[in-house]
C-alpha atoms as a PDB file:
ATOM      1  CA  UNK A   1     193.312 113.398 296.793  1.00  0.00           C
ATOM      2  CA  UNK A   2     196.985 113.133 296.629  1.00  0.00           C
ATOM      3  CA  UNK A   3     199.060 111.474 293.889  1.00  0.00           C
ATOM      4  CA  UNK A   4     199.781 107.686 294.696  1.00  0.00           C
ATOM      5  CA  UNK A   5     203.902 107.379 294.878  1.00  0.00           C
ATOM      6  CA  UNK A   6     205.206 104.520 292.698  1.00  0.00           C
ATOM      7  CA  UNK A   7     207.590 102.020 294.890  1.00  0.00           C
ATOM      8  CA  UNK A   8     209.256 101.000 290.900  1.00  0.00           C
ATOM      9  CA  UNK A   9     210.412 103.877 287.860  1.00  0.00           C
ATOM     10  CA  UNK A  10     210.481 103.287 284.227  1.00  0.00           C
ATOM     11  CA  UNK A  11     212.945 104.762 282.581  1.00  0.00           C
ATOM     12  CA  UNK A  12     214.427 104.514 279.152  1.00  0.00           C
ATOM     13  CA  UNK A  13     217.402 105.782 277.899  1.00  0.00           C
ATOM     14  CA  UNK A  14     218.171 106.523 274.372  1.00  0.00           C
ATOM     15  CA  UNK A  15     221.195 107.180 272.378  1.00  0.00           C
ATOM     16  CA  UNK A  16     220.865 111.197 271.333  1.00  0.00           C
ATOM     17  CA  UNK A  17     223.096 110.527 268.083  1.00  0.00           C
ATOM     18  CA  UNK A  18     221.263 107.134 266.891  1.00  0.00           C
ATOM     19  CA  UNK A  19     218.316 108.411 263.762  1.00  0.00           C
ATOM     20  CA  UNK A  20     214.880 108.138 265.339  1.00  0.00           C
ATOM     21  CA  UNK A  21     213.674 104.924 263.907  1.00  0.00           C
ATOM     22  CA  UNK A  22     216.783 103.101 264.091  1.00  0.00           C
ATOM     23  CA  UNK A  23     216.416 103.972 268.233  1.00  0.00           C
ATOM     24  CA  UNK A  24     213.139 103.749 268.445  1.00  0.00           C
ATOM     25  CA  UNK A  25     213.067  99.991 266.840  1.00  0.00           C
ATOM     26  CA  UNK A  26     215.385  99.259 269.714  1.00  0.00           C
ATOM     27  CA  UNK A  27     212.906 101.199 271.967  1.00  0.00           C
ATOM     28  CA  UNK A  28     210.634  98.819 271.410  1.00  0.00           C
ATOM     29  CA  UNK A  29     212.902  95.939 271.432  1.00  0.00           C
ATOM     30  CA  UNK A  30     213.983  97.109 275.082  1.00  0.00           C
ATOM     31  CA  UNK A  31     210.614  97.346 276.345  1.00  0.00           C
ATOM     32  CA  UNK A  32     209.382  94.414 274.607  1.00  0.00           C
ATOM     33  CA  UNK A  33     212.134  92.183 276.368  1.00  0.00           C
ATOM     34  CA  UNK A  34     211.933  93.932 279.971  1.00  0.00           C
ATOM     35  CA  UNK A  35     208.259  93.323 279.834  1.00  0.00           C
ATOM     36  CA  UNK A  36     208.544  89.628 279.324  1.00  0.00           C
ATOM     37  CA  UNK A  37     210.554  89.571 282.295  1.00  0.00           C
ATOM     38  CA  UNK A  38     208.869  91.600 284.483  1.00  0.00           C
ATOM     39  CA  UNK A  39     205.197  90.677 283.717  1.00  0.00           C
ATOM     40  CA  UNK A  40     202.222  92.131 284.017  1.00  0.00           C
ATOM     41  CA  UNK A  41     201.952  92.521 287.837  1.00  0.00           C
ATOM     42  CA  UNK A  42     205.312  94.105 288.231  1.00  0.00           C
ATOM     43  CA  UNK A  43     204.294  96.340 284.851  1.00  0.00           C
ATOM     44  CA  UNK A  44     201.059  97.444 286.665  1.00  0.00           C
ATOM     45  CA  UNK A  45     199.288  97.269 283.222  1.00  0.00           C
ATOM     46  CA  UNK A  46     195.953  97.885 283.210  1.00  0.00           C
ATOM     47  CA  UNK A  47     193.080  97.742 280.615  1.00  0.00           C
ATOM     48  CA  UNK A  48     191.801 101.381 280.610  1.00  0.00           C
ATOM     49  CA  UNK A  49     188.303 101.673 279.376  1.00  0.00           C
ATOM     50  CA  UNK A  50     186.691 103.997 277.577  1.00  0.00           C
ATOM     51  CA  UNK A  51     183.309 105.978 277.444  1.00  0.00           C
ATOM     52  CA  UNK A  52     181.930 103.744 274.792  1.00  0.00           C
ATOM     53  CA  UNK A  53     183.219 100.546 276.751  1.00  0.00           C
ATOM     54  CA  UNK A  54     186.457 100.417 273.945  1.00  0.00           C
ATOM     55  CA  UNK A  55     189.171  98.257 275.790  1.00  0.00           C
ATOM     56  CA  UNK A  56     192.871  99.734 275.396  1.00  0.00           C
ATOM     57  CA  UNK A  57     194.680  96.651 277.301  1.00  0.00           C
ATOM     58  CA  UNK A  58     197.835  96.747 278.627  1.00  0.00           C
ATOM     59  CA  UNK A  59     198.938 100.080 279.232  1.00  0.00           C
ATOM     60  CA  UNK A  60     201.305 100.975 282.655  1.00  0.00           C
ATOM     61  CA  UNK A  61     199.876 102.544 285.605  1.00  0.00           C
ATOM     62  CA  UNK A  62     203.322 103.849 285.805  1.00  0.00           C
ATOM     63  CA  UNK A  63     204.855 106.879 284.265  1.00  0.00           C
ATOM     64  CA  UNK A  64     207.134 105.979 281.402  1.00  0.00           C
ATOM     65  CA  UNK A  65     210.032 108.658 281.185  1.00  0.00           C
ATOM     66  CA  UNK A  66     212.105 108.954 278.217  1.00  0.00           C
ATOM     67  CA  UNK A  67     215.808 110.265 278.836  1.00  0.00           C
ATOM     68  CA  UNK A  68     219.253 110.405 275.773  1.00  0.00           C
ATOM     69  CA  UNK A  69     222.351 110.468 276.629  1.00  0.00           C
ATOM     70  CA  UNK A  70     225.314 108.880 274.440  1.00  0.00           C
ATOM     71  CA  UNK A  71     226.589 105.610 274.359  1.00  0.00           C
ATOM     72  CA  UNK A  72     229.686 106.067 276.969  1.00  0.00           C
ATOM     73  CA  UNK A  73     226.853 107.238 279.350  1.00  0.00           C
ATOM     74  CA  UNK A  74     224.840 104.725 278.893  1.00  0.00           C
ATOM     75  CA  UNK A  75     227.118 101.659 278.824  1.00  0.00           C
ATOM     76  CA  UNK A  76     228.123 103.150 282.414  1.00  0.00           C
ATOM     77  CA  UNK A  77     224.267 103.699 283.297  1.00  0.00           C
ATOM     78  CA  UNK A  78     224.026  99.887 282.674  1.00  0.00           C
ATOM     79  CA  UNK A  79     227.263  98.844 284.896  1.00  0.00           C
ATOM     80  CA  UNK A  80     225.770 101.359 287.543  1.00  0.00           C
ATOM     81  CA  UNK A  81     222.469  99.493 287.233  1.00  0.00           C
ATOM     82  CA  UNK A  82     224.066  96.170 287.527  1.00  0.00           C
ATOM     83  CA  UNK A  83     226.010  97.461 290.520  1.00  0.00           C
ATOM     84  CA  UNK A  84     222.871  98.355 292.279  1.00  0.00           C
ATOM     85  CA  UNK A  85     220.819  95.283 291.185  1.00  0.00           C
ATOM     86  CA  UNK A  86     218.274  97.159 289.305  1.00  0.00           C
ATOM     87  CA  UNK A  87     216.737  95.516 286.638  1.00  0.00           C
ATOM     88  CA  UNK A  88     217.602  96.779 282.990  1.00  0.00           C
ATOM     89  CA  UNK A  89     217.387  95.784 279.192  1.00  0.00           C
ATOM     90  CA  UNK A  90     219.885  97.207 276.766  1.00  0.00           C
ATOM     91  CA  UNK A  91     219.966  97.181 272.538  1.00  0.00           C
ATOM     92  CA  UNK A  92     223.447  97.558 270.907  1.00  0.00           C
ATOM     93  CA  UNK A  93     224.764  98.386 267.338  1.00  0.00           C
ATOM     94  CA  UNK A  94     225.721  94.561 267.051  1.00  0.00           C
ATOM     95  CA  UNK A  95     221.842  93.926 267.444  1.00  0.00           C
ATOM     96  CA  UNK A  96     220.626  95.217 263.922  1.00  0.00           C
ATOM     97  CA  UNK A  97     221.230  94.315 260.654  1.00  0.00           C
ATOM     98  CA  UNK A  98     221.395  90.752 259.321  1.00  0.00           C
ATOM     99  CA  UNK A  99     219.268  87.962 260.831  1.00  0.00           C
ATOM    100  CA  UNK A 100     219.079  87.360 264.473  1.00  0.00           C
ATOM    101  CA  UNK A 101     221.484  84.734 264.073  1.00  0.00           C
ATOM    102  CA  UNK A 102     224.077  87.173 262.813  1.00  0.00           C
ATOM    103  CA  UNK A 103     223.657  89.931 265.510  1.00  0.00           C
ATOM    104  CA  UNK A 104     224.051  87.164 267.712  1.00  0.00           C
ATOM    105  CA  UNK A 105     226.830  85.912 266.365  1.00  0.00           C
ATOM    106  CA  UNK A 106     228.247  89.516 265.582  1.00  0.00           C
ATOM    107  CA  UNK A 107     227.730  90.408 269.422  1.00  0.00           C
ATOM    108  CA  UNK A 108     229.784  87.955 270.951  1.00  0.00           C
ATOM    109  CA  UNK A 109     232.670  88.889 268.758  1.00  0.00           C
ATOM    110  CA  UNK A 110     232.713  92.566 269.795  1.00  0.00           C
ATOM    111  CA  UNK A 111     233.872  93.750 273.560  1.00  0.00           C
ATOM    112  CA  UNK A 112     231.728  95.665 275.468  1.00  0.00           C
ATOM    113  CA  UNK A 113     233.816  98.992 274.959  1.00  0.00           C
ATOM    114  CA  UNK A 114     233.389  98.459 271.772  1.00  0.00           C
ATOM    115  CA  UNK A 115     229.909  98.059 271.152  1.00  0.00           C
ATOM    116  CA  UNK A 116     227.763 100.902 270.904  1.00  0.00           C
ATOM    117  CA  UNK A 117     224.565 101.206 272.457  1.00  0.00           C
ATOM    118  CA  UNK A 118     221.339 102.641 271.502  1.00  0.00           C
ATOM    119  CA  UNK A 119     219.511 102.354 274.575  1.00  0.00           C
ATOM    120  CA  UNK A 120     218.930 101.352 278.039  1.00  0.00           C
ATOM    121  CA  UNK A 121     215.527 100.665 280.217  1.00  0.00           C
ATOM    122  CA  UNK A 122     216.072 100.398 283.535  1.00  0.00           C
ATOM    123  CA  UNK A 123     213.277  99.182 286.211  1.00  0.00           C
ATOM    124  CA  UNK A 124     213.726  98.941 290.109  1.00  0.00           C
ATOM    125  CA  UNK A 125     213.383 101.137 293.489  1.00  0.00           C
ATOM    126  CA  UNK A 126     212.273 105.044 292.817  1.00  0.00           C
ATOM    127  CA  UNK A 127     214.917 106.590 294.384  1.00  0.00           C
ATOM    128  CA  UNK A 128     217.597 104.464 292.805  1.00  0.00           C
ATOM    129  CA  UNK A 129     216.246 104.886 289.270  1.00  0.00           C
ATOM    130  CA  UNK A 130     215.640 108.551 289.950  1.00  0.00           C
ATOM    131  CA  UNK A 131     219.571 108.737 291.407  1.00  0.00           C
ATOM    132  CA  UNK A 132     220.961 106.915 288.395  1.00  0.00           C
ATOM    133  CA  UNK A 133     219.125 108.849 285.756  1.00  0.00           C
ATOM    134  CA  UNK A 134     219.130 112.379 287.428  1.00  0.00           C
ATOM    135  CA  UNK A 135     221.958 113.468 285.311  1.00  0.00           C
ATOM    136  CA  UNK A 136     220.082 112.557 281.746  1.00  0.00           C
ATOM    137  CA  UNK A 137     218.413 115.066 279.614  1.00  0.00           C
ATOM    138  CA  UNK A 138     214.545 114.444 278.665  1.00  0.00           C
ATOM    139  CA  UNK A 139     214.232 113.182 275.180  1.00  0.00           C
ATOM    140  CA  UNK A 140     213.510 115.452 272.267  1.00  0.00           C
ATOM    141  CA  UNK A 141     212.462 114.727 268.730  1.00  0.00           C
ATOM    142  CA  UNK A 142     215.469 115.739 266.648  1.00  0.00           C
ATOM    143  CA  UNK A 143     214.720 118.281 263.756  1.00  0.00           C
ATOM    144  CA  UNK A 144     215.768 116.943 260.222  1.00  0.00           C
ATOM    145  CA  UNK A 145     218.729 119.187 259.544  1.00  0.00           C
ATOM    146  CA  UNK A 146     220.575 118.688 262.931  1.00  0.00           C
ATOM    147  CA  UNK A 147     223.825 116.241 262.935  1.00  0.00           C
ATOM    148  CA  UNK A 148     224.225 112.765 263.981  1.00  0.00           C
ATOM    149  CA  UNK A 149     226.986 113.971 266.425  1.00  0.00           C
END
Protein backbone atom coordinates (compact mmCIF):
# COMPACT_ATOMS: atom_id res chain seq x y z
CA UNK A 1 0.00 0.00 0.00
CA UNK A 2 1.74 3.14 -0.83
CA UNK A 3 1.68 6.41 1.14
CA UNK A 4 -1.20 8.80 -0.10
CA UNK A 5 0.72 12.23 -1.38
CA UNK A 6 -0.81 15.37 0.16
CA UNK A 7 -1.83 18.06 -2.75
CA UNK A 8 -1.47 20.98 0.57
CA UNK A 9 1.82 21.17 3.40
CA UNK A 10 1.67 22.48 6.83
CA UNK A 11 4.36 24.11 7.87
CA UNK A 12 5.22 26.33 10.76
CA UNK A 13 7.98 28.37 11.27
CA UNK A 14 9.31 29.51 14.51
CA UNK A 15 11.64 32.11 15.67
CA UNK A 16 14.93 29.97 17.05
CA UNK A 17 15.83 32.97 19.54
CA UNK A 18 12.09 33.62 20.93
CA UNK A 19 11.86 31.38 24.81
CA UNK A 20 9.67 28.35 24.18
CA UNK A 21 6.44 29.47 25.65
CA UNK A 22 6.55 32.90 24.52
CA UNK A 23 6.74 31.06 20.70
CA UNK A 24 4.79 28.49 21.34
CA UNK A 25 1.72 30.85 22.64
CA UNK A 26 2.09 32.36 19.21
CA UNK A 27 2.22 28.74 17.83
CA UNK A 28 -0.95 28.33 18.80
CA UNK A 29 -2.17 31.69 17.97
CA UNK A 30 -0.91 30.98 14.26
CA UNK A 31 -2.61 27.81 13.95
CA UNK A 32 -5.59 28.84 15.74
CA UNK A 33 -6.15 31.79 13.16
CA UNK A 34 -5.09 29.75 9.88
CA UNK A 35 -7.55 27.16 10.93
CA UNK A 36 -10.47 29.49 11.09
CA UNK A 37 -9.69 30.37 7.69
CA UNK A 38 -9.06 27.36 6.18
CA UNK A 39 -11.73 25.10 7.82
CA UNK A 40 -12.11 21.85 8.42
CA UNK A 41 -12.25 20.43 4.85
CA UNK A 42 -9.16 22.18 3.69
CA UNK A 43 -7.53 21.05 7.37
CA UNK A 44 -8.47 17.39 6.56
CA UNK A 45 -9.28 16.95 10.33
CA UNK A 46 -10.53 13.94 11.26
CA UNK A 47 -11.96 12.38 14.51
CA UNK A 48 -9.58 9.41 15.11
CA UNK A 49 -11.09 6.77 17.24
CA UNK A 50 -9.84 4.70 19.56
CA UNK A 51 -9.95 0.95 20.73
CA UNK A 52 -12.35 1.73 23.48
CA UNK A 53 -14.52 3.96 21.03
CA UNK A 54 -12.67 7.37 22.86
CA UNK A 55 -13.20 10.22 20.22
CA UNK A 56 -9.96 12.51 19.72
CA UNK A 57 -11.75 15.12 17.19
CA UNK A 58 -10.10 17.26 15.09
CA UNK A 59 -6.76 16.21 14.46
CA UNK A 60 -5.03 16.74 10.60
CA UNK A 61 -4.72 13.99 8.25
CA UNK A 62 -1.80 16.01 7.24
CA UNK A 63 1.70 16.03 8.54
CA UNK A 64 2.39 19.09 10.62
CA UNK A 65 6.21 20.05 10.26
CA UNK A 66 7.81 22.33 12.59
CA UNK A 67 10.83 24.45 11.11
CA UNK A 68 13.04 27.94 13.15
CA UNK A 69 14.67 30.18 11.51
CA UNK A 70 15.09 33.98 12.72
CA UNK A 71 13.02 36.77 12.23
CA UNK A 72 14.83 38.34 8.94
CA UNK A 73 14.11 34.82 7.48
CA UNK A 74 10.96 34.66 8.27
CA UNK A 75 9.59 38.14 7.52
CA UNK A 76 11.09 37.22 3.90
CA UNK A 77 9.42 33.60 4.11
CA UNK A 78 6.14 35.60 4.50
CA UNK A 79 6.79 38.18 1.44
CA UNK A 80 7.90 34.95 -0.53
CA UNK A 81 4.59 33.37 0.50
CA UNK A 82 2.62 36.35 -0.44
CA UNK A 83 4.49 36.45 -3.74
CA UNK A 84 3.43 32.99 -4.54
CA UNK A 85 -0.16 33.26 -3.16
CA UNK A 86 0.22 30.70 -0.55
CA UNK A 87 -1.76 31.04 2.31
CA UNK A 88 0.07 32.01 5.68
CA UNK A 89 -0.56 33.36 9.32
CA UNK A 90 2.17 35.24 11.09
CA UNK A 91 2.54 36.42 15.13
CA UNK A 92 4.85 39.44 15.81
CA UNK A 93 6.55 40.99 18.95
CA UNK A 94 3.86 43.88 18.70
CA UNK A 95 1.22 40.99 19.31
CA UNK A 96 1.96 40.24 23.11
CA UNK A 97 1.80 42.06 26.03
CA UNK A 98 -1.01 44.44 27.01
CA UNK A 99 -4.62 43.83 25.92
CA UNK A 100 -5.53 43.05 22.43
CA UNK A 101 -6.43 46.49 21.99
CA UNK A 102 -2.89 47.60 22.69
CA UNK A 103 -1.01 45.09 20.40
CA UNK A 104 -3.32 46.31 17.98
CA UNK A 105 -2.78 49.56 18.45
CA UNK A 106 1.07 48.98 19.09
CA UNK A 107 1.23 47.09 15.60
CA UNK A 108 0.12 49.65 13.41
CA UNK A 109 2.63 52.05 14.82
CA UNK A 110 5.66 49.85 14.08
CA UNK A 111 6.96 49.17 10.23
CA UNK A 112 7.28 45.93 9.10
CA UNK A 113 11.23 45.96 9.27
CA UNK A 114 10.82 46.73 12.41
CA UNK A 115 8.69 44.31 13.90
CA UNK A 116 9.96 41.13 14.91
CA UNK A 117 8.39 37.99 14.28
CA UNK A 118 7.96 34.88 16.16
CA UNK A 119 6.49 32.76 13.66
CA UNK A 120 5.05 31.93 10.41
CA UNK A 121 2.47 28.99 9.17
CA UNK A 122 2.26 28.70 5.81
CA UNK A 123 -0.47 26.41 3.89
CA UNK A 124 -0.76 25.88 0.01
CA UNK A 125 0.62 23.55 -3.00
CA UNK A 126 3.38 20.75 -1.78
CA UNK A 127 5.96 21.64 -3.88
CA UNK A 128 5.72 25.35 -3.22
CA UNK A 129 5.66 24.95 0.57
CA UNK A 130 8.37 22.33 0.34
CA UNK A 131 10.49 25.02 -2.09
CA UNK A 132 9.95 27.89 0.31
CA UNK A 133 10.82 26.07 3.47
CA UNK A 134 13.66 23.76 2.11
CA UNK A 135 16.26 26.00 3.48
CA UNK A 136 14.79 25.91 7.34
CA UNK A 137 16.20 23.78 10.01
CA UNK A 138 13.69 21.25 11.90
CA UNK A 139 12.76 22.58 15.25
CA UNK A 140 14.53 21.54 18.40
CA UNK A 141 13.66 22.01 22.03
CA UNK A 142 16.28 24.43 23.31
CA UNK A 143 18.27 23.22 26.47
CA UNK A 144 17.99 25.70 29.50
CA UNK A 145 21.52 27.06 29.53
CA UNK A 146 21.79 27.93 25.75
CA UNK A 147 21.46 31.85 24.71
CA UNK A 148 18.66 33.76 23.35
CA UNK A 149 20.94 34.70 20.35
Amino acid sequence: MSEEKFKNKLVAVLNKSIEPGKVMNALAHLCIGLGASLGKEELRLTDYKDADNGSHPFISELPFIVLSENSNKIRKLRNEAIANNIIFNDFTDTMTIGTYKEQIARTLRVKDENLVYYGIVLFGDWDKVTELTKKCSLWRQRSENQDDK
